[in-house]
PDB file of N, CA and C in Angstrom:
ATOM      1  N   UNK A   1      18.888  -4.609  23.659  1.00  0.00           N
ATOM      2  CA  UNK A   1      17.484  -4.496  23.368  1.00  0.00           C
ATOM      3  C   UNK A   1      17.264  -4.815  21.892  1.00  0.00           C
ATOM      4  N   UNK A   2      16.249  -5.716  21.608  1.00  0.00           N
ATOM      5  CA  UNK A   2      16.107  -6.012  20.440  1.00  0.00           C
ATOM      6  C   UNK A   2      14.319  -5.119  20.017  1.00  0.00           C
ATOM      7  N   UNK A   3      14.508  -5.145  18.434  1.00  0.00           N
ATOM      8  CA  UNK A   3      13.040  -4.403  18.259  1.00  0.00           C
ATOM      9  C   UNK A   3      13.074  -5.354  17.039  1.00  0.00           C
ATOM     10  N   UNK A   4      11.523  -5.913  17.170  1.00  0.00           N
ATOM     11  CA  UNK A   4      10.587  -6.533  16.220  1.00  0.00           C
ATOM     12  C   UNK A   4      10.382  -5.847  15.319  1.00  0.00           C
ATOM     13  N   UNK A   5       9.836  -5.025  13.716  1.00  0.00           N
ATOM     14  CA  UNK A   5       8.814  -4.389  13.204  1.00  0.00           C
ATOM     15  C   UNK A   5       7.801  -4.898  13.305  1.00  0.00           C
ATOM     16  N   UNK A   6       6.617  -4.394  13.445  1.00  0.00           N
ATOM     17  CA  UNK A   6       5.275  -4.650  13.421  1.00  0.00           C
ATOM     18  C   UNK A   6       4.064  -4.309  12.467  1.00  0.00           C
ATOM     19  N   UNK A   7       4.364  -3.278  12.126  1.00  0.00           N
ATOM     20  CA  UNK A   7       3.612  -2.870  11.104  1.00  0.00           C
ATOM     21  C   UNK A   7       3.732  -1.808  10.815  1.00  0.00           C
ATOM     22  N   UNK A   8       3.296  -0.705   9.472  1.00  0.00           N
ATOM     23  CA  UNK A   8       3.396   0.308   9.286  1.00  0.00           C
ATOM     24  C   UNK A   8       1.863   1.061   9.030  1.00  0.00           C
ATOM     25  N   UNK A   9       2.239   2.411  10.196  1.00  0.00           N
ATOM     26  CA  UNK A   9       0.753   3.226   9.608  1.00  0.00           C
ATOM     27  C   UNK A   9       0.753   3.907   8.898  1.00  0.00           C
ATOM     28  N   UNK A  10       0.055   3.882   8.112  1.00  0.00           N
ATOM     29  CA  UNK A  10      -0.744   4.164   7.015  1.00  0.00           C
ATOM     30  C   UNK A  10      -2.196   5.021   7.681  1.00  0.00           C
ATOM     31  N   UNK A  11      -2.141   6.689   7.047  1.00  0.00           N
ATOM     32  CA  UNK A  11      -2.947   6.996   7.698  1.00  0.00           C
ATOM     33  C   UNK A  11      -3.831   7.477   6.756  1.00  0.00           C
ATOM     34  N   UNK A  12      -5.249   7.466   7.025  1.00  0.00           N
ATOM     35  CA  UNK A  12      -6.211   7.458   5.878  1.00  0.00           C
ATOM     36  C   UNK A  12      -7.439   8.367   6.058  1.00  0.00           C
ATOM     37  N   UNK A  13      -8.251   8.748   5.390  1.00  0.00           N
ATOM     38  CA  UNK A  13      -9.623   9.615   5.151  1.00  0.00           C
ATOM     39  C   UNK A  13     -10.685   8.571   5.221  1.00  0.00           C
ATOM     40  N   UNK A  14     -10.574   7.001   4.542  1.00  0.00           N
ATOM     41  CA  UNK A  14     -11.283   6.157   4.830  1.00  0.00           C
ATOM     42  C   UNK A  14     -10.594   4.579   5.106  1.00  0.00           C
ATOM     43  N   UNK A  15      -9.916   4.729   6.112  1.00  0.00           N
ATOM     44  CA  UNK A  15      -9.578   3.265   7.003  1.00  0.00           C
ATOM     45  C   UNK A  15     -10.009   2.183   6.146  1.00  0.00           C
ATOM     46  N   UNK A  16     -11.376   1.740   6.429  1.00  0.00           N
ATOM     47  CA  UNK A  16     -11.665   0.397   5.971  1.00  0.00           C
ATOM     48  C   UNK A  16     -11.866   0.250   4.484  1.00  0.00           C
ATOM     49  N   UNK A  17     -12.201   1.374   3.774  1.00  0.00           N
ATOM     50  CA  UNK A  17     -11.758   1.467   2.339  1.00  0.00           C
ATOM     51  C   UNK A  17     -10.771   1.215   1.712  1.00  0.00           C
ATOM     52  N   UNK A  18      -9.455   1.880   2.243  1.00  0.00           N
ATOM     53  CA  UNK A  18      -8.310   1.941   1.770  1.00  0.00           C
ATOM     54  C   UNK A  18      -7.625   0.592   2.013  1.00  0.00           C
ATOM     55  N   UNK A  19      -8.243   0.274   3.436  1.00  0.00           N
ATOM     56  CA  UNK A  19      -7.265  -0.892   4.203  1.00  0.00           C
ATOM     57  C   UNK A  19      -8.021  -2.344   3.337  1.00  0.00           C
ATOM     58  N   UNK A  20      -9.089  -2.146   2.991  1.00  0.00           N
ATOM     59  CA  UNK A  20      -9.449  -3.320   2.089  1.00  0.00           C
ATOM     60  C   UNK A  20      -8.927  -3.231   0.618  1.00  0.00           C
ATOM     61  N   UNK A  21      -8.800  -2.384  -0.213  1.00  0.00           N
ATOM     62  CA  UNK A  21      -8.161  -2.535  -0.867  1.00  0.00           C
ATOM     63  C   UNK A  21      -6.939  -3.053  -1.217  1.00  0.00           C
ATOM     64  N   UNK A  22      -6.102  -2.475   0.175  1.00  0.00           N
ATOM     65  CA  UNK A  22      -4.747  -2.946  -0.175  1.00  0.00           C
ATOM     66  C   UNK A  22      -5.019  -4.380   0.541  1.00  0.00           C
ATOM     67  N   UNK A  23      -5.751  -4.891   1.047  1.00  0.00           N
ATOM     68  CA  UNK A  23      -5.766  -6.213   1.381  1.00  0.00           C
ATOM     69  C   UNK A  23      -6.177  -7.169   0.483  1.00  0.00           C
ATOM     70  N   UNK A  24      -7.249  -6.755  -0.520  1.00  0.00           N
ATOM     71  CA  UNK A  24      -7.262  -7.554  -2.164  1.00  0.00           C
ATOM     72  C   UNK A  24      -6.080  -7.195  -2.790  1.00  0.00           C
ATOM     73  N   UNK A  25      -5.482  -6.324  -2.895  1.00  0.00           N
ATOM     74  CA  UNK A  25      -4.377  -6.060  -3.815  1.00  0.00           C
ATOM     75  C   UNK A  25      -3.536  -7.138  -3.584  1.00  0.00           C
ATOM     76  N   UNK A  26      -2.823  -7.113  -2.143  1.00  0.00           N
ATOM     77  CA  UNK A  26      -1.681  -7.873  -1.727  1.00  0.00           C
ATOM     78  C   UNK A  26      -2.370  -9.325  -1.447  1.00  0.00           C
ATOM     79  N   UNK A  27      -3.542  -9.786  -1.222  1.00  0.00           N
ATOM     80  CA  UNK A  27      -3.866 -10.729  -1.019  1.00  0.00           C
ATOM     81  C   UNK A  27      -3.617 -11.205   0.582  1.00  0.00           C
ATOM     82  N   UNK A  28      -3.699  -9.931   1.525  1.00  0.00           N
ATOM     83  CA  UNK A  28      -3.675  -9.941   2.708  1.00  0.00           C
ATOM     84  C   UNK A  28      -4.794 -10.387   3.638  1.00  0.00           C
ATOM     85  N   UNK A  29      -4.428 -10.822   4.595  1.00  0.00           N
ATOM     86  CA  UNK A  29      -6.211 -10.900   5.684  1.00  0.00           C
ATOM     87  C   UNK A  29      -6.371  -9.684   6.561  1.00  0.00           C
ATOM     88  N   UNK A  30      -7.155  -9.653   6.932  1.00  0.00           N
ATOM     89  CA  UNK A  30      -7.864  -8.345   7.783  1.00  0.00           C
ATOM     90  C   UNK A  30      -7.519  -9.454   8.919  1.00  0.00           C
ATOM     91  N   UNK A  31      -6.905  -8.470  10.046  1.00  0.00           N
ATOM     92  CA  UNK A  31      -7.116  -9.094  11.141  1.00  0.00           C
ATOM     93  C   UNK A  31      -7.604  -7.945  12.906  1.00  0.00           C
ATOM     94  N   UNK A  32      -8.076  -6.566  11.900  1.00  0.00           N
ATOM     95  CA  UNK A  32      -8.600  -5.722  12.657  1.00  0.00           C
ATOM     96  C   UNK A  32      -9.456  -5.096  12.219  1.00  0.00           C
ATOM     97  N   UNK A  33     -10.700  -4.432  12.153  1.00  0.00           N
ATOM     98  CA  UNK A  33     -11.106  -3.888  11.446  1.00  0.00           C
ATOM     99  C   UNK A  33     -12.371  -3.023  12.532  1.00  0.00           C
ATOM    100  N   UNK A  34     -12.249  -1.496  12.387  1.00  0.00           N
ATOM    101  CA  UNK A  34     -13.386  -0.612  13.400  1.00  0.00           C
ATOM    102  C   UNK A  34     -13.295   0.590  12.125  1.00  0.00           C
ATOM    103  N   UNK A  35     -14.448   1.909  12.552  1.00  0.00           N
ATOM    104  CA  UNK A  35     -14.232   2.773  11.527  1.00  0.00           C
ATOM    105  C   UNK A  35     -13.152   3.412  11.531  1.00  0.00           C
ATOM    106  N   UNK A  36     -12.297   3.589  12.562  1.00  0.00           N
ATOM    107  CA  UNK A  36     -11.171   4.211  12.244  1.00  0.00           C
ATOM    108  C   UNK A  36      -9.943   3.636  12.642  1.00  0.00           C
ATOM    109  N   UNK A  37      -9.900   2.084  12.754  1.00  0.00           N
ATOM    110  CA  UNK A  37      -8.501   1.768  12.205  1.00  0.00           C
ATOM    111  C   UNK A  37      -8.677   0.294  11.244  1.00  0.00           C
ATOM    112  N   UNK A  38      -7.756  -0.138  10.284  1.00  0.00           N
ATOM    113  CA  UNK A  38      -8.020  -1.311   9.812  1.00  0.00           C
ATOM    114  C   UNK A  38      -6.492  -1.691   9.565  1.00  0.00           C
ATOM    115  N   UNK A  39      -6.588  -3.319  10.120  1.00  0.00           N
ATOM    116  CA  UNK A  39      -5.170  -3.298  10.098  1.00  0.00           C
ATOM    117  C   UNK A  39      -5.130  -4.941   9.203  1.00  0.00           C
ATOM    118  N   UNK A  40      -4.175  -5.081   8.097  1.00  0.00           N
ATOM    119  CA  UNK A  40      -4.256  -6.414   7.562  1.00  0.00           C
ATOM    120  C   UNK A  40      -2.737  -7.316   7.557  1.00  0.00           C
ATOM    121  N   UNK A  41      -2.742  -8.326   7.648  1.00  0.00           N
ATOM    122  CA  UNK A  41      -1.122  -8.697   7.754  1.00  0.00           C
ATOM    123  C   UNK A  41      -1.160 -10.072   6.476  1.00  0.00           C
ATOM    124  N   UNK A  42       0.111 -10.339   6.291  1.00  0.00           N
ATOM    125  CA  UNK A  42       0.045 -11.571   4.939  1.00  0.00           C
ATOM    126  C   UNK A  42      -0.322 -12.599   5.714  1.00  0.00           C
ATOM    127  N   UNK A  43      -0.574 -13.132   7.046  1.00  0.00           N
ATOM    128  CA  UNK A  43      -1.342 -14.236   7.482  1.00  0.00           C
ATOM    129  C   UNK A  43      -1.408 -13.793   9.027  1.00  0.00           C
ATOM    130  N   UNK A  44      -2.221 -14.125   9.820  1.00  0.00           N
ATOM    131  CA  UNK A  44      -3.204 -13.916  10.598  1.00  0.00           C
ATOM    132  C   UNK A  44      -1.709 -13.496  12.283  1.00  0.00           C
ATOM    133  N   UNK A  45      -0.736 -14.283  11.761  1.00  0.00           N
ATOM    134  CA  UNK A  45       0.174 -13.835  12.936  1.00  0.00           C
ATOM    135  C   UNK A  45       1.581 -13.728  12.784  1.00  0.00           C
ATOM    136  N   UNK A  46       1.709 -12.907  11.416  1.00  0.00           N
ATOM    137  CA  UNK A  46       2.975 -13.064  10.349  1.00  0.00           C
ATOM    138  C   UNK A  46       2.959 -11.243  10.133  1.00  0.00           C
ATOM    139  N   UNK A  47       4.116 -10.440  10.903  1.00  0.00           N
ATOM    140  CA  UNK A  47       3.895  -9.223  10.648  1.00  0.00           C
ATOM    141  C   UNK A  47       5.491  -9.181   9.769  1.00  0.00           C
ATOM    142  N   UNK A  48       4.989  -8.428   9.184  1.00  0.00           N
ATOM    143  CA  UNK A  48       4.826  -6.866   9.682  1.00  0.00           C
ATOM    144  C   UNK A  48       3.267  -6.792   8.796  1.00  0.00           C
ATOM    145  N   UNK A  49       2.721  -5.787   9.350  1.00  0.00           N
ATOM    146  CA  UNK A  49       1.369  -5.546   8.841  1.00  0.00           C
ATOM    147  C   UNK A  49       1.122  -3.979   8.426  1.00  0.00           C
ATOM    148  N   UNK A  50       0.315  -3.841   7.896  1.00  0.00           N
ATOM    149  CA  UNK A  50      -0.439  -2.548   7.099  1.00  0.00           C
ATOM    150  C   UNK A  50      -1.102  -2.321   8.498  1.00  0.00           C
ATOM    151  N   UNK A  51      -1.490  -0.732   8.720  1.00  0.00           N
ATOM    152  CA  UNK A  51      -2.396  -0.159   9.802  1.00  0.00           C
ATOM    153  C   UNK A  51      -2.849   1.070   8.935  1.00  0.00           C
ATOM    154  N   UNK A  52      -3.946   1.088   8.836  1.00  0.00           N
ATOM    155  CA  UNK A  52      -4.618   2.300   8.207  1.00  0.00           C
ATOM    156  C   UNK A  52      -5.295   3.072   9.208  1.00  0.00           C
ATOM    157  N   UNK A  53      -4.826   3.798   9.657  1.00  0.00           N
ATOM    158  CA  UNK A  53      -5.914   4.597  10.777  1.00  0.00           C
ATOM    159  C   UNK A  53      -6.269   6.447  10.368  1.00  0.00           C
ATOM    160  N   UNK A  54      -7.514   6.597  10.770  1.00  0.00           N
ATOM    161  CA  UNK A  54      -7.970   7.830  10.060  1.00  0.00           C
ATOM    162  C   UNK A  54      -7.356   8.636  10.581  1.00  0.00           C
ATOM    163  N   UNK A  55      -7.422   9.807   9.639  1.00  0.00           N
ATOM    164  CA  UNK A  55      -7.212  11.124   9.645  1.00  0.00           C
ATOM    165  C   UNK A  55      -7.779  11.953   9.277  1.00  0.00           C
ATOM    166  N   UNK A  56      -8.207  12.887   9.524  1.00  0.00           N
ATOM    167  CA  UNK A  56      -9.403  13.621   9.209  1.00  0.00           C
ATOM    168  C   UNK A  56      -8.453  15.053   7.674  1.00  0.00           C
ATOM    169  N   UNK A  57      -7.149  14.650   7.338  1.00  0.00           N
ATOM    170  CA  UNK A  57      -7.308  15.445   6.105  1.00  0.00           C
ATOM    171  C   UNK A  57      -6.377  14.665   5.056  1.00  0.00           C
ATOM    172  N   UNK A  58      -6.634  15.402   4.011  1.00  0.00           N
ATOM    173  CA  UNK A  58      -6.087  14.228   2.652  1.00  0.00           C
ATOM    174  C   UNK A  58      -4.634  14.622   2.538  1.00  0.00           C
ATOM    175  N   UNK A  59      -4.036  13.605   1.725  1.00  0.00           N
ATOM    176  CA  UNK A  59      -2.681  13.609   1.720  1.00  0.00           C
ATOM    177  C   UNK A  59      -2.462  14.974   1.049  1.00  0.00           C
ATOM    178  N   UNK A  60      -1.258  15.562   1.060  1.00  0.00           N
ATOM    179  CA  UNK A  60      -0.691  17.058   0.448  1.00  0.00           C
ATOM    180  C   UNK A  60       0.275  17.085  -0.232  1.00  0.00           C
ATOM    181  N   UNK A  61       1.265  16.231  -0.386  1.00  0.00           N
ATOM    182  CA  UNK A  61       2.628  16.204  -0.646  1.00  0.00           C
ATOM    183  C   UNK A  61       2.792  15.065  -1.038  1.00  0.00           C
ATOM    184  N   UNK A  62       3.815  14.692  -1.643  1.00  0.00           N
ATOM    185  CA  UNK A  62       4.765  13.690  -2.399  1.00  0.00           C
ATOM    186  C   UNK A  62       5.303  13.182  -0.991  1.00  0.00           C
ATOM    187  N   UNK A  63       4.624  11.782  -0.879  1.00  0.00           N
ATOM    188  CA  UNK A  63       4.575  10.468   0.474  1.00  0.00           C
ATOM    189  C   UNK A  63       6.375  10.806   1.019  1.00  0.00           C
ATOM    190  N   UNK A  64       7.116  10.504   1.970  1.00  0.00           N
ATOM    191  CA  UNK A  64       7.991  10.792   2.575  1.00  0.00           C
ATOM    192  C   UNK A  64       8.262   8.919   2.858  1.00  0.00           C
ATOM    193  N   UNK A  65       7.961   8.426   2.425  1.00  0.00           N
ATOM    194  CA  UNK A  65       7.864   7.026   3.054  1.00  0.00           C
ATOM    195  C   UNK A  65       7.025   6.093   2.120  1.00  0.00           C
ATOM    196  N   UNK A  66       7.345   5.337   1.074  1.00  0.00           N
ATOM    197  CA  UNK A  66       6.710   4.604  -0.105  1.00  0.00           C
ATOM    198  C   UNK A  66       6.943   2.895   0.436  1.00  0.00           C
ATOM    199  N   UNK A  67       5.928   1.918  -0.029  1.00  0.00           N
ATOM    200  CA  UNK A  67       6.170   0.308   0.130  1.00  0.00           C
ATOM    201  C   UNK A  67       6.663   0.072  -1.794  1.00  0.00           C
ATOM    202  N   UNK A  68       7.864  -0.516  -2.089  1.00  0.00           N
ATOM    203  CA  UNK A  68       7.798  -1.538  -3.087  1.00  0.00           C
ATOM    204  C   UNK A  68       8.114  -2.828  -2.768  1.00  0.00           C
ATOM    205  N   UNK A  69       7.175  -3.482  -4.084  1.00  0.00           N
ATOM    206  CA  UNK A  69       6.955  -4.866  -4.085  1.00  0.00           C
ATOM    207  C   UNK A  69       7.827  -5.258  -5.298  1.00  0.00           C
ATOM    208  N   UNK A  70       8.300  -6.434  -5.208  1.00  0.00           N
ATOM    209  CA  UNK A  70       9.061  -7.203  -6.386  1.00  0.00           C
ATOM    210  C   UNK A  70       8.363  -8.290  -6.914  1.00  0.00           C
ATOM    211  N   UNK A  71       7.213  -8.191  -7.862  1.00  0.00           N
ATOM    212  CA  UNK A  71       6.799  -9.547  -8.534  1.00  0.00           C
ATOM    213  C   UNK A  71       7.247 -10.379  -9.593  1.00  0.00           C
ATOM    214  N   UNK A  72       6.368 -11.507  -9.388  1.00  0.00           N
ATOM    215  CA  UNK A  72       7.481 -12.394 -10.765  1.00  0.00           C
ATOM    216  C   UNK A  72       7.640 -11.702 -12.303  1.00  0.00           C
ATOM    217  N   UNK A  73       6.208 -11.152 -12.571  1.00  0.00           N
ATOM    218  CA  UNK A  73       6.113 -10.801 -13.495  1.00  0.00           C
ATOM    219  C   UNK A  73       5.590  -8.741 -13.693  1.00  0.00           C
ATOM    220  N   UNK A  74       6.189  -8.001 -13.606  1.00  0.00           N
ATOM    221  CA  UNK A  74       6.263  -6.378 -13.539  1.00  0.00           C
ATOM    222  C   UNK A  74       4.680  -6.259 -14.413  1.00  0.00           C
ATOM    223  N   UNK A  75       5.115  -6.450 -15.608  1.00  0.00           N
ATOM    224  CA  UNK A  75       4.051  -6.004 -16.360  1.00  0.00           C
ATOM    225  C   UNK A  75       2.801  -6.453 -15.891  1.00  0.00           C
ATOM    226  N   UNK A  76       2.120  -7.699 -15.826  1.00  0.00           N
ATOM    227  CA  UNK A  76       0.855  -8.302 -15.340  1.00  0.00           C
ATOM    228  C   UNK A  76       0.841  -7.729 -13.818  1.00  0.00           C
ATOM    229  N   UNK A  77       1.459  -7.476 -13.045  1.00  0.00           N
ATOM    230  CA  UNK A  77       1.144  -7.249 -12.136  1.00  0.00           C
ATOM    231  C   UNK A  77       0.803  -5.566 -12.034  1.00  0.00           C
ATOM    232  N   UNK A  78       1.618  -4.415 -12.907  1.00  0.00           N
ATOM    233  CA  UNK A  78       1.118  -3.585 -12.729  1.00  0.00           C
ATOM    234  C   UNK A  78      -0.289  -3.345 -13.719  1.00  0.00           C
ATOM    235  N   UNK A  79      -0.881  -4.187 -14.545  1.00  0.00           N
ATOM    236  CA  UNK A  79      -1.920  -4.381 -15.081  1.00  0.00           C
ATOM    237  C   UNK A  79      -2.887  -4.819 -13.933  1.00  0.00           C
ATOM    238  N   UNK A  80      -2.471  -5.412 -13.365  1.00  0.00           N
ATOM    239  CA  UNK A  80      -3.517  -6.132 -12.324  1.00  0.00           C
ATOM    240  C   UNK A  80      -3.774  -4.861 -11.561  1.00  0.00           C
ATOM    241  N   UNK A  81      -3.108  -4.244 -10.924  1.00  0.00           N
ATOM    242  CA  UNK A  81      -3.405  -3.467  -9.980  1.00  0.00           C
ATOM    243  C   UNK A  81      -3.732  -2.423 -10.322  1.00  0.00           C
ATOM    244  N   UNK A  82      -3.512  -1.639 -12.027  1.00  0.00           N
ATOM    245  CA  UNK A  82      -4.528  -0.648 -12.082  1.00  0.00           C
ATOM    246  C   UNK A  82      -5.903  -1.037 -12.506  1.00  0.00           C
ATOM    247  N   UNK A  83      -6.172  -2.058 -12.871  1.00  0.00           N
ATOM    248  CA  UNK A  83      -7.343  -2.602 -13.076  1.00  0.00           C
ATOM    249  C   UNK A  83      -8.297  -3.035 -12.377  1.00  0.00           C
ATOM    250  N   UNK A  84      -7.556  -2.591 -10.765  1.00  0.00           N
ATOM    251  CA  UNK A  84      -7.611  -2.789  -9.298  1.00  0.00           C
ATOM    252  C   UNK A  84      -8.020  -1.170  -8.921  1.00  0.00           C
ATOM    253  N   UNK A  85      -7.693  -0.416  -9.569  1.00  0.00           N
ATOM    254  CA  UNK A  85      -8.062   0.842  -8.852  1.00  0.00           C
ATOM    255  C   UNK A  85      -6.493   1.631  -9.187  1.00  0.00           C
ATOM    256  N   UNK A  86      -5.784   1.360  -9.046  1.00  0.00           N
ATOM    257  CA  UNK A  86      -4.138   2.359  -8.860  1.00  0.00           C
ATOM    258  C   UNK A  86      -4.180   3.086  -9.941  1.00  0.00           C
ATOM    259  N   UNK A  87      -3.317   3.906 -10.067  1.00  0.00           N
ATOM    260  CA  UNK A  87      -2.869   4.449 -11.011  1.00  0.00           C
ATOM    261  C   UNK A  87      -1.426   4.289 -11.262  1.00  0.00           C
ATOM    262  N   UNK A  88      -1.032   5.245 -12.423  1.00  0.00           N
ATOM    263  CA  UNK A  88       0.455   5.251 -12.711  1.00  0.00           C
ATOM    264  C   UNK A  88       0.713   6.911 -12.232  1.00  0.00           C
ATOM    265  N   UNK A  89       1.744   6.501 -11.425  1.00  0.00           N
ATOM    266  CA  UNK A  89       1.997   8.329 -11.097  1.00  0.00           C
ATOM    267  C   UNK A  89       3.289   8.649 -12.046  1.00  0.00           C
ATOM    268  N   UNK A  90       3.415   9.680 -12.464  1.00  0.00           N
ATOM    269  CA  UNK A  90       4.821  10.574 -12.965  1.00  0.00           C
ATOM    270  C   UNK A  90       5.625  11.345 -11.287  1.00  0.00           C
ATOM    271  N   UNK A  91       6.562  10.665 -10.982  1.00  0.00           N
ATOM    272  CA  UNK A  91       6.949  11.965  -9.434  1.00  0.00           C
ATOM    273  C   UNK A  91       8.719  12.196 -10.303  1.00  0.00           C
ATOM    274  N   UNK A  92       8.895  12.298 -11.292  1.00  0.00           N
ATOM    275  CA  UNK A  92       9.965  12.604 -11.996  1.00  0.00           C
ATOM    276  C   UNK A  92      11.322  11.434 -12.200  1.00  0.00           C
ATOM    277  N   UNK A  93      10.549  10.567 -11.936  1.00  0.00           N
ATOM    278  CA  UNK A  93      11.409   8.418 -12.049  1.00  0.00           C
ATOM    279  C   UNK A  93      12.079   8.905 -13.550  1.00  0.00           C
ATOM    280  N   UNK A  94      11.562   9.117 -14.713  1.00  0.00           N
ATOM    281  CA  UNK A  94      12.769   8.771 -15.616  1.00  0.00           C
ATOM    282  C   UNK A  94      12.447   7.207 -16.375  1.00  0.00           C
ATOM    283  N   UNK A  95      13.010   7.318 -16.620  1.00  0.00           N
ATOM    284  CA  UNK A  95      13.334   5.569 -17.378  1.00  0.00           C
ATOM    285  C   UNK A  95      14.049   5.083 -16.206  1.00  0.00           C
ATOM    286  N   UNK A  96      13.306   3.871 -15.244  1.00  0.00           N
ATOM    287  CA  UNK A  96      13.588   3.052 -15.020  1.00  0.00           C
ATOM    288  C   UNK A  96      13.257   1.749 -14.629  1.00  0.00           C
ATOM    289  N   UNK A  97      13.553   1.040 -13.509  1.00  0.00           N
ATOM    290  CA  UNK A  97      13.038  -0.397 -14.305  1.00  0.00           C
ATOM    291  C   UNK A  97      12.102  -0.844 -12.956  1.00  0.00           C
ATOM    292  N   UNK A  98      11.625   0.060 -12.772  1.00  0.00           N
ATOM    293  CA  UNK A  98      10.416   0.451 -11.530  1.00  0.00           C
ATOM    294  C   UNK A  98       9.244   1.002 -12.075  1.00  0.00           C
ATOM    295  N   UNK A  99       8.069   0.957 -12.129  1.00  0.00           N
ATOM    296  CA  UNK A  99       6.853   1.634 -11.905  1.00  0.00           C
ATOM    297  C   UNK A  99       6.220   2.291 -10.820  1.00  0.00           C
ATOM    298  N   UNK A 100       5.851   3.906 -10.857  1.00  0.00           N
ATOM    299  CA  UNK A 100       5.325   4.038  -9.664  1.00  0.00           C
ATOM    300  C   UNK A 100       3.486   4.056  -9.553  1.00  0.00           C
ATOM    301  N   UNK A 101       3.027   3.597  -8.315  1.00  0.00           N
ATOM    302  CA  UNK A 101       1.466   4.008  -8.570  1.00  0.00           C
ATOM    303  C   UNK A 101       0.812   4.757  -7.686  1.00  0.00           C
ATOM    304  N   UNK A 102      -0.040   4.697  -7.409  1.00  0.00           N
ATOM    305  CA  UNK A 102      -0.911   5.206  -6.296  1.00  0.00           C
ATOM    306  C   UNK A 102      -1.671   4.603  -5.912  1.00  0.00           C
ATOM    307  N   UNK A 103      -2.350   4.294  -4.633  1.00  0.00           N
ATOM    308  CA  UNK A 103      -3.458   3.830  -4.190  1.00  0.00           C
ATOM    309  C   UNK A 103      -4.886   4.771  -4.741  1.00  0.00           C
ATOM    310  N   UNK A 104      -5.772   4.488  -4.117  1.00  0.00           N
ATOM    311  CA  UNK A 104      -6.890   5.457  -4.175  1.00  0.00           C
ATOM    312  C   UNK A 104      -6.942   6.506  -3.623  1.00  0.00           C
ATOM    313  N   UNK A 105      -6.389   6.740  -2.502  1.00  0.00           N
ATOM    314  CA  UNK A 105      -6.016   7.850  -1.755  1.00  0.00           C
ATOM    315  C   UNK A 105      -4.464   8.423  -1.837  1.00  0.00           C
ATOM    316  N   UNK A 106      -4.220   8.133  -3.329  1.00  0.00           N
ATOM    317  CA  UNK A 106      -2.670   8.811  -3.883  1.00  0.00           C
ATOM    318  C   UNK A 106      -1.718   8.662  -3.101  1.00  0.00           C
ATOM    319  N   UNK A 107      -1.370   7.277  -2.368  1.00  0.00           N
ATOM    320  CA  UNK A 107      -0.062   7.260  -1.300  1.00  0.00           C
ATOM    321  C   UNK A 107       0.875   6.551  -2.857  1.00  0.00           C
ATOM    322  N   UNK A 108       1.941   6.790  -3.168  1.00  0.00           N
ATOM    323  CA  UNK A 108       2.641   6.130  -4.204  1.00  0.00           C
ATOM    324  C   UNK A 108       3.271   4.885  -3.624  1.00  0.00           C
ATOM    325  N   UNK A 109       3.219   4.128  -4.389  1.00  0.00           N
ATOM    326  CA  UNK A 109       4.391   2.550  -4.255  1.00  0.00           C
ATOM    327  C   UNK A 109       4.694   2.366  -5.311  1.00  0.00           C
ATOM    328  N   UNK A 110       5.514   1.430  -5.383  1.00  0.00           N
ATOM    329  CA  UNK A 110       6.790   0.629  -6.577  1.00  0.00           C
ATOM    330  C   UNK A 110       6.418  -0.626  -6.914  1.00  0.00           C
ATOM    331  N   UNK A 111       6.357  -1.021  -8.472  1.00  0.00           N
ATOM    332  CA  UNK A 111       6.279  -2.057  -8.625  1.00  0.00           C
ATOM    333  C   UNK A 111       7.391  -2.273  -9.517  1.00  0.00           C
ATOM    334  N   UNK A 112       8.664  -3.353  -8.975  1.00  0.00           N
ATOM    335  CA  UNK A 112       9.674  -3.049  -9.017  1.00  0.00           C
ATOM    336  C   UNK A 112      10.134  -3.992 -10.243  1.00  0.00           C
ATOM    337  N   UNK A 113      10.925  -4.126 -11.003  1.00  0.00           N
ATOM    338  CA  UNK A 113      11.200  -4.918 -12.540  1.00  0.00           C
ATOM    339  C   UNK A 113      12.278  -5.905 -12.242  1.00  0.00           C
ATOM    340  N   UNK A 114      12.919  -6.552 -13.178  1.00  0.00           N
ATOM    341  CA  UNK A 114      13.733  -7.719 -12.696  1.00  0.00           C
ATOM    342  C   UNK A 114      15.347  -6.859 -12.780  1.00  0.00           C
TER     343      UNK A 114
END
């Protein structure tokens, strides 16, 4: 038996909020979108994809499950994306050659260095 990945959920307070964001961020397409699920992939039939589907309470804890990305350039890109909305989180990283952030709804990811 073989298994595909397909996408990962991502569960949210506001679906099409969150799920558009990270779809300008990454430069993803929407290829679902209702009030309570929004799902975007890097091209229209190329998964694995983002699924944001609601939840009716806010995150509580330090994520159990983080996405990092590796760009060409660390610095401009984590400029881009808090200038995008993210933040820089402290979850006790240290000096290293990673950045962590947050979405708007505080899920953390990596923006990862050379």
């Amino acid at each position: 038996m073989a298994l595909e990945w397909e996408q990962v959920i991502v569960h949210s307070l506001n679906p099409v909020t969150l799920g558009q964001w990270w779809a300008d961020a990454l430069g993803w397409v929407v290829v679902h979108s209702s009030a309570d699920e929004f799902e975007i992939r890097p091209e229209p039939d190329r998964t694995p994809g983002l699924d944001f589907v609601r939840l009716e309470e806010g995150k509580k804890a330090k994520s159990r499950l983080h996405l990092d990305f590796r760009p060409d350039d660390q610095d401009a890109e984590v400029a881009r994306l808090v200038a995008h909305g993210a933040r820089r989180v402290d979850i006790g990283q240290g000096d290293r050659p990673w950045v962590v952030l947050a979405d708007p709804e505080g899920n953390e990811f990596c923006v990862l260095g050379p």
